[in-house]
Protein backbone atom coordinates (compact mmCIF):
# COMPACT_ATOMS: atom_id res chain seq x y z
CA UNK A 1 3.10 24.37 10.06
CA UNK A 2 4.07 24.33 13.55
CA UNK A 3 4.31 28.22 13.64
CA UNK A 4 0.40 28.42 13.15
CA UNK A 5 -1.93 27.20 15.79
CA UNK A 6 -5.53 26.39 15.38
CA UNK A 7 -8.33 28.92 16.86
CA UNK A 8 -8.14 29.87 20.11
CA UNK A 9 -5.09 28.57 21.49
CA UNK A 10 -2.30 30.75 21.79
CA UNK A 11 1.43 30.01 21.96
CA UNK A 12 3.18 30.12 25.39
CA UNK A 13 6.88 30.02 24.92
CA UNK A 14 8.47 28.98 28.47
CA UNK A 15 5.98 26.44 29.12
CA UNK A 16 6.18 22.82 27.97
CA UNK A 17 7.94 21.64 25.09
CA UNK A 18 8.69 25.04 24.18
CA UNK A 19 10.63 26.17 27.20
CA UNK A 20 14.06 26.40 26.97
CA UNK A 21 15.24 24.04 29.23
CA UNK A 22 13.53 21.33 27.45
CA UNK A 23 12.97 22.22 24.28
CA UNK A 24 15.93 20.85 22.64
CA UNK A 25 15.77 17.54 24.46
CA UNK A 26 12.00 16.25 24.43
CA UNK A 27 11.16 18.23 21.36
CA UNK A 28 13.25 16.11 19.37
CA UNK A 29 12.16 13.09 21.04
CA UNK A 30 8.45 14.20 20.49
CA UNK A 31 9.11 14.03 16.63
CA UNK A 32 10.39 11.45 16.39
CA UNK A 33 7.54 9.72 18.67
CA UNK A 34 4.97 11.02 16.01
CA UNK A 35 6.85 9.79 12.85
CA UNK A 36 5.34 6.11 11.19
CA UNK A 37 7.20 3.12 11.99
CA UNK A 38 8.27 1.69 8.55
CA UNK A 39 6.86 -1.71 8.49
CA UNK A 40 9.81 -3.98 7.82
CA UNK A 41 8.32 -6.66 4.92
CA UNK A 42 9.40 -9.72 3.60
CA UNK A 43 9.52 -10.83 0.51
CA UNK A 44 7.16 -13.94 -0.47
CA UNK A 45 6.85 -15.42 -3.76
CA UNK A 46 3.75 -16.75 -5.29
CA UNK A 47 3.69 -20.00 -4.10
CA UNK A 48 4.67 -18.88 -0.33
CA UNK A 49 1.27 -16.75 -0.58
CA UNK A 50 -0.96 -19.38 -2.26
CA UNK A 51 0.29 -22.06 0.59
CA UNK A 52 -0.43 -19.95 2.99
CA UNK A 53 -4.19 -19.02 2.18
CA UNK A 54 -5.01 -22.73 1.52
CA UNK A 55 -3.04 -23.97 4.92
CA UNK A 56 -1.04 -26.64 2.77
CA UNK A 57 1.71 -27.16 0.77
CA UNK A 58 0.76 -26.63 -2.98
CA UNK A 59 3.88 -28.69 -4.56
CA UNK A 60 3.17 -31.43 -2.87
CA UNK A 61 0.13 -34.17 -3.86
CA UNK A 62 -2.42 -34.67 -1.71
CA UNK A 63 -2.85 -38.82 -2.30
CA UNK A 64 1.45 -39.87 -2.79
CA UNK A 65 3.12 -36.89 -1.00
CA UNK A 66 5.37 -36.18 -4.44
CA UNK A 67 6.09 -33.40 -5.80
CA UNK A 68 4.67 -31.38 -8.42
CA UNK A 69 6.32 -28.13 -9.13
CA UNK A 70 7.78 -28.25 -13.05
CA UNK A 71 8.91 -25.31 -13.73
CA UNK A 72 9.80 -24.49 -17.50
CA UNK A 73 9.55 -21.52 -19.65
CA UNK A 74 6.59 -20.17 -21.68
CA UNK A 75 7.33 -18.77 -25.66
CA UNK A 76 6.28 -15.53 -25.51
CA UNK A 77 2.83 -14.81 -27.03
CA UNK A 78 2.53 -11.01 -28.41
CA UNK A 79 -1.00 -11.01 -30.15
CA UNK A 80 -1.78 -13.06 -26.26
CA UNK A 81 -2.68 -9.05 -24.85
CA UNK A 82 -4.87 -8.09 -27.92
CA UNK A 83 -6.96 -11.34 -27.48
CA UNK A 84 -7.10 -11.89 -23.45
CA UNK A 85 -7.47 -8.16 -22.51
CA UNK A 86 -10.41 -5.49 -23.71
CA UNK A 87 -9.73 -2.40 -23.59
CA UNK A 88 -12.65 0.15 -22.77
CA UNK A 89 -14.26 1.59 -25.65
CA UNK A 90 -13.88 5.59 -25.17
CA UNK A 91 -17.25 7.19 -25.38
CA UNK A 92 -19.07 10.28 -24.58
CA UNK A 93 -21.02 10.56 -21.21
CA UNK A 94 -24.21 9.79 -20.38
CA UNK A 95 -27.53 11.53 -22.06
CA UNK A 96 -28.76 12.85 -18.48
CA UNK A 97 -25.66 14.63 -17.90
CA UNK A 98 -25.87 16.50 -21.29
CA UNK A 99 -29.37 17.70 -20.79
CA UNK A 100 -28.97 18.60 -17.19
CA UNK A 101 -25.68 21.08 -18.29
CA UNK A 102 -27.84 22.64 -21.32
């Protein structure tokens, strides 16, 4: 879109950015000035994130200093989705917006 300009302004070719002494130069480098920075992130696990909002290692006991982490596997559970999560019952929508289309 940088052919059309808003109302009112009007394009002036050998001024500026658009001259052609500079154009190919600090055009390029005015792009690239107006691009987002990708945010370089690092990976945390679960753990990493939970010790960090509480300020303290979570492995570790609070009274002996041992720790804690067991790690093991869980069976899998396949009736665990149809008990633990309710789905929304689909329904029509509400009375006032029937009458008010009527």
């Amino acid at each position: 879109m940088q052919h059309i300009l808003p109302r009112g302004f009007q394009r002036i070719r050998y001024y500026g950015l658009m001259s052609g002494a500079c154009r190919h130069n600090k055009y390029k480098k005015a792009l690239a000035l107006l691009q987002p920075h990708a945010v370089q992130r690092r990976m945390r696990t679960v753990c990493q994130i939970v010790a960090a909002m509480l300020g303290r290692d979570i492995d570790e006991c609070e009274h002996c200093g041992a720790r804690q982490l067991h790690c093991r596997r869980l069976p899998s559970d396949p009736g665990w989705l149809a008990r633990h999560v309710t789905w929304d019952k689909q329904r029509g929508p509400p009375a006032g917006l029937l009458r008010k289309a009527k």
